[in-house]
C-alpha atoms as a PDB file:
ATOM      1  CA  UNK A   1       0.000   0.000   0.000  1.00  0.00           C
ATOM      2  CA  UNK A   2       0.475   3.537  -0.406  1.00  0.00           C
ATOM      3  CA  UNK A   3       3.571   4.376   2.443  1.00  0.00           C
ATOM      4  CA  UNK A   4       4.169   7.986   2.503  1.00  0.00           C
ATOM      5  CA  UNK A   5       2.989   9.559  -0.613  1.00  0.00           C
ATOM      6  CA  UNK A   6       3.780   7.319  -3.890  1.00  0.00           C
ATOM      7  CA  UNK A   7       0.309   7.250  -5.886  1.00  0.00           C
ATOM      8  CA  UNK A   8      -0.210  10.926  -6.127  1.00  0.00           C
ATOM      9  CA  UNK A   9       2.845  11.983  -7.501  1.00  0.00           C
ATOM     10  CA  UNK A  10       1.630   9.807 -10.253  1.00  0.00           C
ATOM     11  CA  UNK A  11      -1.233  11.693 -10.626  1.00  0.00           C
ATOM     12  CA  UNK A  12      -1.998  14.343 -13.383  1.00  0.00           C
ATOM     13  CA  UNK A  13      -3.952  15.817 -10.891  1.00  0.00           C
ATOM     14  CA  UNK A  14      -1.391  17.632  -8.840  1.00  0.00           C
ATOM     15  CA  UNK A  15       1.659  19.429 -11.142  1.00  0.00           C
ATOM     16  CA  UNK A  16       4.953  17.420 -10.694  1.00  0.00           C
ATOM     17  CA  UNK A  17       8.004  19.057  -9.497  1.00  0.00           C
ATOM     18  CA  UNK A  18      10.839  19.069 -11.485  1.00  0.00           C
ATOM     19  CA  UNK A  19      13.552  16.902 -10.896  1.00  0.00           C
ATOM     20  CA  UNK A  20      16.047  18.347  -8.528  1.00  0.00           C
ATOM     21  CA  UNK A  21      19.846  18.412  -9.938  1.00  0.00           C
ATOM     22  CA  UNK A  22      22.516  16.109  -9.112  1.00  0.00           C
ATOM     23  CA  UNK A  23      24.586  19.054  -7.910  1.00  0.00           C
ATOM     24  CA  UNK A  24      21.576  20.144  -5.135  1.00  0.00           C
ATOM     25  CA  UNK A  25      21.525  19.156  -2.025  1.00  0.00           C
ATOM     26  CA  UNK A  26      18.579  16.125  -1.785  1.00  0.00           C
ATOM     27  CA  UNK A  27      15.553  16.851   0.772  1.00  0.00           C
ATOM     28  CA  UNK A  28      16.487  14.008   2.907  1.00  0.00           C
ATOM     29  CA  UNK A  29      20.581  14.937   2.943  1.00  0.00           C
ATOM     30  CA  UNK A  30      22.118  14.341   6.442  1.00  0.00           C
ATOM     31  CA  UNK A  31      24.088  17.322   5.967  1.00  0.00           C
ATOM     32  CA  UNK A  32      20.711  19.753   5.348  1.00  0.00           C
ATOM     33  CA  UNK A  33      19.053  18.211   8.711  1.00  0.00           C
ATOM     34  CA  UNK A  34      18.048  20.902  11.338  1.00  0.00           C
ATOM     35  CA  UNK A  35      18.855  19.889  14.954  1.00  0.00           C
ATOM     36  CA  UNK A  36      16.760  17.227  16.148  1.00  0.00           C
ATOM     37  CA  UNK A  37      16.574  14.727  19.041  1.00  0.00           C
ATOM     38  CA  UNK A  38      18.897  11.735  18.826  1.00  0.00           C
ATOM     39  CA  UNK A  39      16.806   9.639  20.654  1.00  0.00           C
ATOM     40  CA  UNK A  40      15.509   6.558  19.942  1.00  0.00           C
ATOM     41  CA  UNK A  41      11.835   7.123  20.449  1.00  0.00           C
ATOM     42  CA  UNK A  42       9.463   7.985  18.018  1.00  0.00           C
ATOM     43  CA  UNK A  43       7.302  11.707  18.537  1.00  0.00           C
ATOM     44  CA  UNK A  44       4.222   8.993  18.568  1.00  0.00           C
ATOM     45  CA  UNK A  45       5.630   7.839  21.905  1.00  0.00           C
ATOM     46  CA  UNK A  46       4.571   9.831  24.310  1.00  0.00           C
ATOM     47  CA  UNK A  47       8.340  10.076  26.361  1.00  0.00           C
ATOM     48  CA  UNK A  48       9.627  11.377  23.254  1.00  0.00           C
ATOM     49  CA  UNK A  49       8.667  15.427  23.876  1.00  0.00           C
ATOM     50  CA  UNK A  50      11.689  16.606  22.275  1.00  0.00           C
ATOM     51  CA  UNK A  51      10.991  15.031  18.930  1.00  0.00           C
ATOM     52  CA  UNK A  52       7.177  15.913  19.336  1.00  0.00           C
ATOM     53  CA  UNK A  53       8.003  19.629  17.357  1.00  0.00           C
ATOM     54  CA  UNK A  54       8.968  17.304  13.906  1.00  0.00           C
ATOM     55  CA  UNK A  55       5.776  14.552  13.625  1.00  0.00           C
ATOM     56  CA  UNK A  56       3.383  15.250  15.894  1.00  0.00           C
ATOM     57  CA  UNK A  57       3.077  19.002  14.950  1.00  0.00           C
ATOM     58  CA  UNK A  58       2.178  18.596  11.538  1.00  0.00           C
ATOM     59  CA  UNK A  59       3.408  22.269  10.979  1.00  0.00           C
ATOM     60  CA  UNK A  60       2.426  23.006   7.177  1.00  0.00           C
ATOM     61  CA  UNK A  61      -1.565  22.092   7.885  1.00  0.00           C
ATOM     62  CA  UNK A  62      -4.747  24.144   8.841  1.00  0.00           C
ATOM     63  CA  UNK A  63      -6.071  23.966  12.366  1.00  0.00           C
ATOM     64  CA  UNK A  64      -8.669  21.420  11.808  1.00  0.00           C
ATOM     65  CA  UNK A  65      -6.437  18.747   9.523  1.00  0.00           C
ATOM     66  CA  UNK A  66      -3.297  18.955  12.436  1.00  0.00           C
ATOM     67  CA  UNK A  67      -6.329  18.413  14.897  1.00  0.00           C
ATOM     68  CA  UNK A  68      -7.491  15.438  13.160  1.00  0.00           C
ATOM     69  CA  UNK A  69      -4.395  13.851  12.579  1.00  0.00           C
ATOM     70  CA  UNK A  70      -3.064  14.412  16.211  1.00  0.00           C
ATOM     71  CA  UNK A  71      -6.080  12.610  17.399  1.00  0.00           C
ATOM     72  CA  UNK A  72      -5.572   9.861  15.184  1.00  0.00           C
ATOM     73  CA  UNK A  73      -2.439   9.486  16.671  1.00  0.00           C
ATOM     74  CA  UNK A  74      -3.353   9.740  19.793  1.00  0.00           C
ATOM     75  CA  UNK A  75      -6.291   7.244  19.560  1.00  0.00           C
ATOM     76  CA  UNK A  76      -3.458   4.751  17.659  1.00  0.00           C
ATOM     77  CA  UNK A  77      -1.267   5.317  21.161  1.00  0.00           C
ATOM     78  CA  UNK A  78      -3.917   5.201  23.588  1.00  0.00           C
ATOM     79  CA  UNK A  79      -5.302   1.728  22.104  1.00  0.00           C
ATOM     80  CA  UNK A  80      -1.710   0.386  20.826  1.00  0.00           C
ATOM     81  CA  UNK A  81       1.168   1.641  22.536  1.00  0.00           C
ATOM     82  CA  UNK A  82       2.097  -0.717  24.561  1.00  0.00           C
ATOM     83  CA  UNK A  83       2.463  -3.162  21.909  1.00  0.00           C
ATOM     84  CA  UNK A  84       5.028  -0.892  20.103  1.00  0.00           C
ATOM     85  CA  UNK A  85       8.791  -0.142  19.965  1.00  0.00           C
ATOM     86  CA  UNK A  86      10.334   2.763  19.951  1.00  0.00           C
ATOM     87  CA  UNK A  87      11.122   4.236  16.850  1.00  0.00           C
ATOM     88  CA  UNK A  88      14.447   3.390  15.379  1.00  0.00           C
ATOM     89  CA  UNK A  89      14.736   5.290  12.127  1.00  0.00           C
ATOM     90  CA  UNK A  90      18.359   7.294  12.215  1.00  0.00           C
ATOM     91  CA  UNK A  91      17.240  11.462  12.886  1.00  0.00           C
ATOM     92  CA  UNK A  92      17.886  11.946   8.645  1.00  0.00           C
ATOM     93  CA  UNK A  93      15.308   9.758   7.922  1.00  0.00           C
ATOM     94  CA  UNK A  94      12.439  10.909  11.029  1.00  0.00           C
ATOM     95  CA  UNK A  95      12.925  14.694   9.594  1.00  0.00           C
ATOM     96  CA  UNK A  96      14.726  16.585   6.785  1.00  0.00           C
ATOM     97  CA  UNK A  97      14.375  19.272   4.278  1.00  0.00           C
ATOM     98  CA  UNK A  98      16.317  20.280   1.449  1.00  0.00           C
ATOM     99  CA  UNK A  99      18.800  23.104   1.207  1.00  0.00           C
ATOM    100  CA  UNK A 100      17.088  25.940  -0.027  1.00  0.00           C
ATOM    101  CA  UNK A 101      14.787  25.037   2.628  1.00  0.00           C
ATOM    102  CA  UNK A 102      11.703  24.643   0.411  1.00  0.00           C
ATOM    103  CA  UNK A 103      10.428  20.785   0.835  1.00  0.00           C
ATOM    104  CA  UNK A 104      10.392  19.313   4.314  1.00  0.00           C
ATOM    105  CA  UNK A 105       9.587  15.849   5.676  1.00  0.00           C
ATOM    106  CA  UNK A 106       9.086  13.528   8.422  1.00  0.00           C
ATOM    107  CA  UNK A 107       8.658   9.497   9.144  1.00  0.00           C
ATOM    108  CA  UNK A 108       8.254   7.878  11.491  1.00  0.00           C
ATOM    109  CA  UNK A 109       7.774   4.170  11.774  1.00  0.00           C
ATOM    110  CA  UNK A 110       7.063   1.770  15.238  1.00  0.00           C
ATOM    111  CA  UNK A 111       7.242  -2.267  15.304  1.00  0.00           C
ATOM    112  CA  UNK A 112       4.954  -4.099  17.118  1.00  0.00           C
ATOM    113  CA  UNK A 113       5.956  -6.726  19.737  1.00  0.00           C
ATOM    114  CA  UNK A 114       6.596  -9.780  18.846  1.00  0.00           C
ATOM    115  CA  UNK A 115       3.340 -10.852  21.306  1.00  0.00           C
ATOM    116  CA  UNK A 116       1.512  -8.240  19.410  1.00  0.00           C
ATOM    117  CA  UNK A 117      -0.791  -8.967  16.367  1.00  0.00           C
ATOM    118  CA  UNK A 118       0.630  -5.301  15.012  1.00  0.00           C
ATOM    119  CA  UNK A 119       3.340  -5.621  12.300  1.00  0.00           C
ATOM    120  CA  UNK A 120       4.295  -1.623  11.849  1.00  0.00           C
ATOM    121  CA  UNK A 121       2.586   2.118  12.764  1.00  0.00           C
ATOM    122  CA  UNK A 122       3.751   4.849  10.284  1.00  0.00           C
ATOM    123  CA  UNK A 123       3.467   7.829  10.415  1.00  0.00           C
ATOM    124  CA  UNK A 124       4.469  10.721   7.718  1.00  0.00           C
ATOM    125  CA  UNK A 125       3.844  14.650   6.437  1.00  0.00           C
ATOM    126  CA  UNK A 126       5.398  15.823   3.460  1.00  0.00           C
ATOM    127  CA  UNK A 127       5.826  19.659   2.606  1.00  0.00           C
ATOM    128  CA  UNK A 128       7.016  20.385  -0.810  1.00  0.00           C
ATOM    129  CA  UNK A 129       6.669  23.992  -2.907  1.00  0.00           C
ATOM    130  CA  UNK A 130       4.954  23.825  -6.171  1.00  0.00           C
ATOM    131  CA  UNK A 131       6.712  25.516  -9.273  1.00  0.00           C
ATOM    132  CA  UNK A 132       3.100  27.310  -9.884  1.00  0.00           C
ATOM    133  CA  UNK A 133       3.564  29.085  -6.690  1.00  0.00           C
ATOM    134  CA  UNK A 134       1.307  26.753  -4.461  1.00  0.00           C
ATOM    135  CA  UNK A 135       2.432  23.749  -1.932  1.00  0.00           C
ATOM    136  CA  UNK A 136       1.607  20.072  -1.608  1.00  0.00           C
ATOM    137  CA  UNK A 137       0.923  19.372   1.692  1.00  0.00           C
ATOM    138  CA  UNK A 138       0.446  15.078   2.178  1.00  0.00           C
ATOM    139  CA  UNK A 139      -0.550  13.939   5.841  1.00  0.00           C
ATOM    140  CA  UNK A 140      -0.124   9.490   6.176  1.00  0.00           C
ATOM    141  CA  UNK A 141      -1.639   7.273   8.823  1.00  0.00           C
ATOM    142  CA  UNK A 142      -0.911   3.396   8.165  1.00  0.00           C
ATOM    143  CA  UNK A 143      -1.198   0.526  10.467  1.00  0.00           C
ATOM    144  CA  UNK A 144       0.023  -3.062   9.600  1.00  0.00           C
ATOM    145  CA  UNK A 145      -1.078  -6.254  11.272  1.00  0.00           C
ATOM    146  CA  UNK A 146       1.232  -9.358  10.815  1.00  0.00           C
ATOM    147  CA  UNK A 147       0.470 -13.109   9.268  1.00  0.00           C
ATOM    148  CA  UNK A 148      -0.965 -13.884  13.525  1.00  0.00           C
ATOM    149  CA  UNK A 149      -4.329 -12.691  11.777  1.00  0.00           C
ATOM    150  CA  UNK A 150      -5.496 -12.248   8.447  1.00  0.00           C
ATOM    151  CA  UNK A 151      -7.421  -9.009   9.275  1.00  0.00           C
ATOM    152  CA  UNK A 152      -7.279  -5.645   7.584  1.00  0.00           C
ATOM    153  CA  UNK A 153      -4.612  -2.564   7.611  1.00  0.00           C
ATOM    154  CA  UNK A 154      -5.515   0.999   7.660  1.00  0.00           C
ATOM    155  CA  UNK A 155      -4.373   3.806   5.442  1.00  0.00           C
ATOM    156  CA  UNK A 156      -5.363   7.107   5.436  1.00  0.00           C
ATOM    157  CA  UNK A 157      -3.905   9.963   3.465  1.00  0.00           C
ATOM    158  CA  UNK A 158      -4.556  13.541   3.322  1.00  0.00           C
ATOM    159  CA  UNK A 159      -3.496  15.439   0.242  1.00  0.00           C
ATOM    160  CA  UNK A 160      -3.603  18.954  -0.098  1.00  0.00           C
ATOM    161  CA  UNK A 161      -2.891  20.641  -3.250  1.00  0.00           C
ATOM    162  CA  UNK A 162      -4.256  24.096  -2.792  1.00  0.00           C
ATOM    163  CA  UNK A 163      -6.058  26.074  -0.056  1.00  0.00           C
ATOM    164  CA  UNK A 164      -9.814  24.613  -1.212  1.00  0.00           C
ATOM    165  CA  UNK A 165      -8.707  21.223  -2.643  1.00  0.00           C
ATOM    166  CA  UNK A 166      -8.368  18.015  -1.055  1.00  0.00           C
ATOM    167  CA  UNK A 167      -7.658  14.351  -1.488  1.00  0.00           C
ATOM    168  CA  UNK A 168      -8.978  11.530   0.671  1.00  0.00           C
ATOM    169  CA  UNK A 169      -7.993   8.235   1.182  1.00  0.00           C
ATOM    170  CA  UNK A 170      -9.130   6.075   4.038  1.00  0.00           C
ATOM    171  CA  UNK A 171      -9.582   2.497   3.697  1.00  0.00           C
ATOM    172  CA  UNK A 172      -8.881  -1.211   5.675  1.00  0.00           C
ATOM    173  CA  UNK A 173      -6.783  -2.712   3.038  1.00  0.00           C
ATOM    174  CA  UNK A 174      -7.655  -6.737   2.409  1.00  0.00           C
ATOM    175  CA  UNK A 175      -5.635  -8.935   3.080  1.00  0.00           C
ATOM    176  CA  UNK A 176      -7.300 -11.667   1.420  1.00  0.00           C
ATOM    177  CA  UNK A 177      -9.160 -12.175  -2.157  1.00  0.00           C
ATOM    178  CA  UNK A 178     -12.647 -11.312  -1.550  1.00  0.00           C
ATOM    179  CA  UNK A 179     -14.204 -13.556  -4.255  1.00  0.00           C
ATOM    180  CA  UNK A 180     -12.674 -16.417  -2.267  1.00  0.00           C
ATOM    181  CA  UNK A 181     -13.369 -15.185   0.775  1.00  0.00           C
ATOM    182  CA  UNK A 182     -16.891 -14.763   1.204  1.00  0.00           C
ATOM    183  CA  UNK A 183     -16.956 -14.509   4.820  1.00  0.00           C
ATOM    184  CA  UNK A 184     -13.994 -12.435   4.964  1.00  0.00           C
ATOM    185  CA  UNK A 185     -15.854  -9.792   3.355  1.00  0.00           C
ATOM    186  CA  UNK A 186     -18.917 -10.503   5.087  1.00  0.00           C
ATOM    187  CA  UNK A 187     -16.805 -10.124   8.659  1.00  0.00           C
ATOM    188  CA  UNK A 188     -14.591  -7.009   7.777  1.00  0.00           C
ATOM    189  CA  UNK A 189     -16.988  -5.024   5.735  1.00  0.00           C
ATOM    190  CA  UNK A 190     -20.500  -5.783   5.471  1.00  0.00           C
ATOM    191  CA  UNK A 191     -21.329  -6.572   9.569  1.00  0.00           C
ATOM    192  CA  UNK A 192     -19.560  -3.804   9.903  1.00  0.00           C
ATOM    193  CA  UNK A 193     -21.296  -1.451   7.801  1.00  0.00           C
ATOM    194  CA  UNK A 194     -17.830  -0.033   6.506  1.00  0.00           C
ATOM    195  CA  UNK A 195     -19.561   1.346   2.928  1.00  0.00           C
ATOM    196  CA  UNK A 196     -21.793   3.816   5.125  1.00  0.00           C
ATOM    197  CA  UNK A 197     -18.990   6.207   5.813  1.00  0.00           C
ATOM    198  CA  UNK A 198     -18.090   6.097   2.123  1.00  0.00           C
ATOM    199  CA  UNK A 199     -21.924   6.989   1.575  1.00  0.00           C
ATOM    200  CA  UNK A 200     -21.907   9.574   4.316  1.00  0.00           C
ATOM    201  CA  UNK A 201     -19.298  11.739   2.615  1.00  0.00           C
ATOM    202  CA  UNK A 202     -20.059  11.351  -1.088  1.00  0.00           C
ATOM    203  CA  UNK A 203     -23.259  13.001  -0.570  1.00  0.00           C
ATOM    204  CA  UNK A 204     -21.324  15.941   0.162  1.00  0.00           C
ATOM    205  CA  UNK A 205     -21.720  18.351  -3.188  1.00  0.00           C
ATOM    206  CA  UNK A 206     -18.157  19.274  -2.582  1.00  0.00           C
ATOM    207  CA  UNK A 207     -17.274  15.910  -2.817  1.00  0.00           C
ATOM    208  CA  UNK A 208     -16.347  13.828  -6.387  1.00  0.00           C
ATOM    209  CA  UNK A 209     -15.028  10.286  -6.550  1.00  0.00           C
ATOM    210  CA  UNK A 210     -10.920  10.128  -6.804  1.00  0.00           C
ATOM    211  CA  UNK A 211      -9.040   7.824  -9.119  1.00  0.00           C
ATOM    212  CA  UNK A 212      -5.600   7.388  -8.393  1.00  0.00           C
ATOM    213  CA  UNK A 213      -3.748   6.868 -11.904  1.00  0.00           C
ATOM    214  CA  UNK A 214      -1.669   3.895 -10.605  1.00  0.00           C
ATOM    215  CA  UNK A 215      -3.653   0.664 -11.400  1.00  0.00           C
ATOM    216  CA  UNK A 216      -2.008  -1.121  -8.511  1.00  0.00           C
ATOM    217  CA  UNK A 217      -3.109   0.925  -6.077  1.00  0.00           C
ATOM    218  CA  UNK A 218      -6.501   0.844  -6.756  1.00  0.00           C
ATOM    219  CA  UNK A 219      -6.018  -3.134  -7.379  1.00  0.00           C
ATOM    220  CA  UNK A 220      -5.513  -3.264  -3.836  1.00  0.00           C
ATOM    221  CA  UNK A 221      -8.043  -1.097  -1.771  1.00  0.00           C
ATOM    222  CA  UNK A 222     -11.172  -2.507  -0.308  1.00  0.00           C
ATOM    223  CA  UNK A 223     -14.444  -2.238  -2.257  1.00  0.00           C
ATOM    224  CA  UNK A 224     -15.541   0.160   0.763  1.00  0.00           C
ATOM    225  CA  UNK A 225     -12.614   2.345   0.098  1.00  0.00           C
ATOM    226  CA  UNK A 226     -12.952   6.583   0.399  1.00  0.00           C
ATOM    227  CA  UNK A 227     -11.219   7.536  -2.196  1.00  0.00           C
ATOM    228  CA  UNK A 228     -12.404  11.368  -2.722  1.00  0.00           C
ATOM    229  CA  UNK A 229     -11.185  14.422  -4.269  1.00  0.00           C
ATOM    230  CA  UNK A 230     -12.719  17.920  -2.294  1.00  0.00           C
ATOM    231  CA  UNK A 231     -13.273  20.797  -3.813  1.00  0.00           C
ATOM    232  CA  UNK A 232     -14.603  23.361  -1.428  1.00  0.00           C
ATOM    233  CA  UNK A 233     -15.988  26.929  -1.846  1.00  0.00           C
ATOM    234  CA  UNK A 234     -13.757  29.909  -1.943  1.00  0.00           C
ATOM    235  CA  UNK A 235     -14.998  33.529  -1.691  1.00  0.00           C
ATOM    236  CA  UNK A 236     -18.134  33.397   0.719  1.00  0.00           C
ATOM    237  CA  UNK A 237     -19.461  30.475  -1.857  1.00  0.00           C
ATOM    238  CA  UNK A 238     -20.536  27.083  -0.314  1.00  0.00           C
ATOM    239  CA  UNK A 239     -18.389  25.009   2.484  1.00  0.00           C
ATOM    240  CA  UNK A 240     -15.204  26.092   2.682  1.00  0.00           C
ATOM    241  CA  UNK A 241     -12.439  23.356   3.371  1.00  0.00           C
ATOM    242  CA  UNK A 242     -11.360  23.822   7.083  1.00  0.00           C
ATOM    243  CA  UNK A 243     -15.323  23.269   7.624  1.00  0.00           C
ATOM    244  CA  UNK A 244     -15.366  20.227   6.063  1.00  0.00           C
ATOM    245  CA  UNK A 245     -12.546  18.640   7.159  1.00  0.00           C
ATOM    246  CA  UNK A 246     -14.022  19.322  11.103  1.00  0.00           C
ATOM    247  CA  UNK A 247     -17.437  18.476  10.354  1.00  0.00           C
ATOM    248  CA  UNK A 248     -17.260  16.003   7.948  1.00  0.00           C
ATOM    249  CA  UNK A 249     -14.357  14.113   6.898  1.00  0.00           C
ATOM    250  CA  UNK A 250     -12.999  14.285  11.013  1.00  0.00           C
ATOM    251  CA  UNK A 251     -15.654  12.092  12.257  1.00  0.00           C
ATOM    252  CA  UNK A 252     -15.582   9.097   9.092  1.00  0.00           C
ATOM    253  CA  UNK A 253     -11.954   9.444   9.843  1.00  0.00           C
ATOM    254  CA  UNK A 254     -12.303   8.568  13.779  1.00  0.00           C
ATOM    255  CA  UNK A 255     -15.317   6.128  12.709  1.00  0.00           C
ATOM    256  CA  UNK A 256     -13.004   4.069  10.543  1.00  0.00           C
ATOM    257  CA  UNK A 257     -10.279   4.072  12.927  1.00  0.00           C
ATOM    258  CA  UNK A 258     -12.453   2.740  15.792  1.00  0.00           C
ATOM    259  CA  UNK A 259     -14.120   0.088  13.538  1.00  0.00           C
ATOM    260  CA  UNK A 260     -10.223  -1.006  12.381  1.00  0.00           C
ATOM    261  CA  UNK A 261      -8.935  -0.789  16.017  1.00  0.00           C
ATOM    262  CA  UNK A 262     -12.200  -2.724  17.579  1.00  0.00           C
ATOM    263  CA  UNK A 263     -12.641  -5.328  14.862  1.00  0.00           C
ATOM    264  CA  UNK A 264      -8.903  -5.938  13.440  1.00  0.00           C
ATOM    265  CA  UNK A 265      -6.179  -5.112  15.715  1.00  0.00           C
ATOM    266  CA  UNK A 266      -8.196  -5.798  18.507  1.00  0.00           C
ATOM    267  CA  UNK A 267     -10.316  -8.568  17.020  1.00  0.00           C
ATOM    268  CA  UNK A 268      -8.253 -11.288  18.413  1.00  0.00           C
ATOM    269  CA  UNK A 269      -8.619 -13.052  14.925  1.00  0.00           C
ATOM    270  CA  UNK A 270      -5.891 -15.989  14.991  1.00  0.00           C
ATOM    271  CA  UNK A 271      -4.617 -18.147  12.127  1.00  0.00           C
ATOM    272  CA  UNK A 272      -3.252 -21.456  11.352  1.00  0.00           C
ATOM    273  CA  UNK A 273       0.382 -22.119  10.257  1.00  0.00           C
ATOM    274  CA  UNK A 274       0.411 -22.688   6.740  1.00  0.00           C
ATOM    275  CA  UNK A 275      -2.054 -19.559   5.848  1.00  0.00           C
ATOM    276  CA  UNK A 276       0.164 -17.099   7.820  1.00  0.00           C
ATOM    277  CA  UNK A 277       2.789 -18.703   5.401  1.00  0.00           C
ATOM    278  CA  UNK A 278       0.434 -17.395   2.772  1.00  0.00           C
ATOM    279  CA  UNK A 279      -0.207 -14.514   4.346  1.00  0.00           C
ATOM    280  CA  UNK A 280       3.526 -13.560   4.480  1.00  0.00           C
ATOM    281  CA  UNK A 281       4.229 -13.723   1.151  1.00  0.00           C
ATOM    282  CA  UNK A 282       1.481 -11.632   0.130  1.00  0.00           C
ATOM    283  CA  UNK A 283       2.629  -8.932   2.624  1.00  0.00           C
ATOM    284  CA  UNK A 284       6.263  -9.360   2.023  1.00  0.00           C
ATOM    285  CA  UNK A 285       5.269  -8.812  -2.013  1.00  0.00           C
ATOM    286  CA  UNK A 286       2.652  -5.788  -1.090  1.00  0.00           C
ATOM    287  CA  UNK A 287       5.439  -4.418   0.716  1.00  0.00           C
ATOM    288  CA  UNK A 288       8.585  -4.735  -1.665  1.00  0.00           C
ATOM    289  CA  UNK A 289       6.180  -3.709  -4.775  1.00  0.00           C
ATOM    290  CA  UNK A 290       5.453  -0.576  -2.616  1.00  0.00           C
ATOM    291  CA  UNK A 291       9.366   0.537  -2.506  1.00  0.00           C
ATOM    292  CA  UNK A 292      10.189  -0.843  -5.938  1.00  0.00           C
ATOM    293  CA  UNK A 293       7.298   0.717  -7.661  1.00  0.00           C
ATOM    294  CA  UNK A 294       6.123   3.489  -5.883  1.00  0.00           C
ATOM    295  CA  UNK A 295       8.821   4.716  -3.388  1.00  0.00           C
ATOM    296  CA  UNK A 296      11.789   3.431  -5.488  1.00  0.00           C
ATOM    297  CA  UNK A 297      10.140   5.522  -8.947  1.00  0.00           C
ATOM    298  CA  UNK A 298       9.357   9.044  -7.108  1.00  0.00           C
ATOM    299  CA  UNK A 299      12.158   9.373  -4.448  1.00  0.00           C
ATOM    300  CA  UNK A 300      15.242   9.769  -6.189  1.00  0.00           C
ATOM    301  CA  UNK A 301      13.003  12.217  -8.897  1.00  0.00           C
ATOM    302  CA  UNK A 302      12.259  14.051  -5.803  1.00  0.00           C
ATOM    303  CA  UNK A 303      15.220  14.055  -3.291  1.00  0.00           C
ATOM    304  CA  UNK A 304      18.346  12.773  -5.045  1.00  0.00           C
ATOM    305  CA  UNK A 305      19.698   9.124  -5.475  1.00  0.00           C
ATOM    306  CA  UNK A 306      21.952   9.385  -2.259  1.00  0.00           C
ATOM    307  CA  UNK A 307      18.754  10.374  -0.215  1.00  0.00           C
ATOM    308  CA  UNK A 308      16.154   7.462  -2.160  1.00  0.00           C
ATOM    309  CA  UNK A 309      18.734   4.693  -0.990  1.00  0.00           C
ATOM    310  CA  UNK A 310      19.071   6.027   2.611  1.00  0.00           C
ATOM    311  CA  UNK A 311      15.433   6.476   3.202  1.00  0.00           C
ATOM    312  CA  UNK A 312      14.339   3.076   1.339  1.00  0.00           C
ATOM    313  CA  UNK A 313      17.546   1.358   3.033  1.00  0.00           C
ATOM    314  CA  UNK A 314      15.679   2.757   6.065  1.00  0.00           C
ATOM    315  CA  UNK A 315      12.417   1.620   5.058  1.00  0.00           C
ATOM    316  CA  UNK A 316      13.483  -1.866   4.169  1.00  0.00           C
ATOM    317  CA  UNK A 317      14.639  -2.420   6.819  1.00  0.00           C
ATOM    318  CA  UNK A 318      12.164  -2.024   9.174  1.00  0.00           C
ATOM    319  CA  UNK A 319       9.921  -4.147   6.537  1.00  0.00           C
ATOM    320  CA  UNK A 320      12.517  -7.196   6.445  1.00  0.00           C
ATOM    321  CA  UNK A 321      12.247  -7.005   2.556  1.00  0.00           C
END
């Protein structure tokens, strides 16, 4: 699935920026890295204050979109945190920017337990200037269970390409083929009424379906997936964007969450042997087609080749692909 911010950047939808030059300094260099904490807890730990100011801040956001994401972060820590690790991504990979100061970035990325059923948090904004003048602002949410249980992820991404537009994606990944699995479907998204959210928001005037232009992304959502592109009113004319993000999209947000949380990571859904074999493959492929295809593909475009094989090094790693 979608990690930090690969599908939109594939998108015609947003204006690309332009490659940066092998002579710049890449956004995730070591050596363009303000001060930060050298500690080995993530900012969604809550001992980690010093770190706090680069995640947990989300500094290039409105009011209401930081608020939402904050509480999604909290809710992930009050329900999950003591089945996580620290974080354990070097300080040039949890925060950097580029030289001339324009793009910023943070990740941040927690393990589960090995008693846990949780695989991986992560956690990501992404601030990067726009040649027309404008900024990209991308906000990330995922949560990973391992091959214990076959249940769902979550994903949510906020993408912001202008003051009243918006992209939404929120969605419990399967983790098995629905045609085969009846029941699966049945369990994960029908009892648990998963398409009324989706329903809920696309009623919404401002609100028009979203296709992402990579066909493997949208191989891979749910058929309850919110996929949505915003467009609020400007000038005095209709809903402006801040409004709907409080009112509208904040609530489906916490509503999936809880449903994910109560159902999936908390569902205490076990498996045999030989399907969490299965089930680890098809994670382990999700997983390395998300870096090779996605990640691998828009990073060094972005940030420079010494920076893409830090940050996917990074990433890899923490994946065990």
């Amino acid at each position: 699935m979608a990690v930090i911010f690969p599908h939109v950047l594939h998108s015609s939808a947003f204006p690309r920026p332009p490659p940066l030059p092998p002579s710049s300094s890449p956004l995730l260099s070591p050596s363009c890295i303000r001060a930060s904490s050298a500690s080995a807890s993530s900012p969604m730990d809550p001992h980690s204050q010093g770190s706090k100011t680069k995640f947990i801040d989300f500094p290039y956001v409105s009011a209401p979109h930081k608020n939402l994401m904050v509480d999604l972060v909290s809710t992930l820590e009050t329900r999950l945190g003591s089945q996580l690790l620290p974080c354990t991504l070097p300080p040039d990979v949890q925060y950097y920017q580029n030289e001339s100061g324009t793009n910023h970035a943070s990740l941040h990325i927690r393990s589960g337990l090995s008693s846990s059923p949780v695989d991986l948090v992560l956690g990501s904004w992404l601030h990067c200037e726009l040649p027309t003048g404008g900024a990209l602002n991308i906000t990330s949410l995922s949560s990973y269970l391992n091959p214990t249980t076959d249940a769902p992820n979550f994903l949510l991404e906020l993408i912001q390409s202008s003051p009243t537009s918006l992209v939404l994606i929120l969605d419990l990944p399967p983790r098995k083929d629905l045609v085969l699995h009846p029941d699966y479907l049945q369990t994960f998204y029908q009892d648990t009424q998963l398409d009324t959210p989706r329903q809920k928001l696309e009623k919404l005037a401002e609100v028009k379906p979203y296709f992402s232009s990579s066909l493997y992304i949208r191989s891979v959502v749910s058929p309850t997936a919110i996929l949505v592109r915003i467009e609020a009113g400007s000038g005095g004319e209709g809903k402006g964007l801040e409004d709907i993000i409080e009112n509208d999209l904040s609530p489906i947000a916490k509503e999936v969450l809880g449903i994910w949380l109560d159902q999936c990571a908390c569902g205490e859904r076990e498996v045999g042997e030989d399907e969490r074999e299965y089930l680890k493959r098809r994670d382990d492929l999700i997983k390395r087609k998300t870096i090779e295809i996605d990640l691998g593909s828009n990073f060094p475009r972005l940030f420079g080749a010494d920076a893409a094989d830090r940050v996917l090094g990074a990433i890899r790693e923490v994946y065990k692909v």
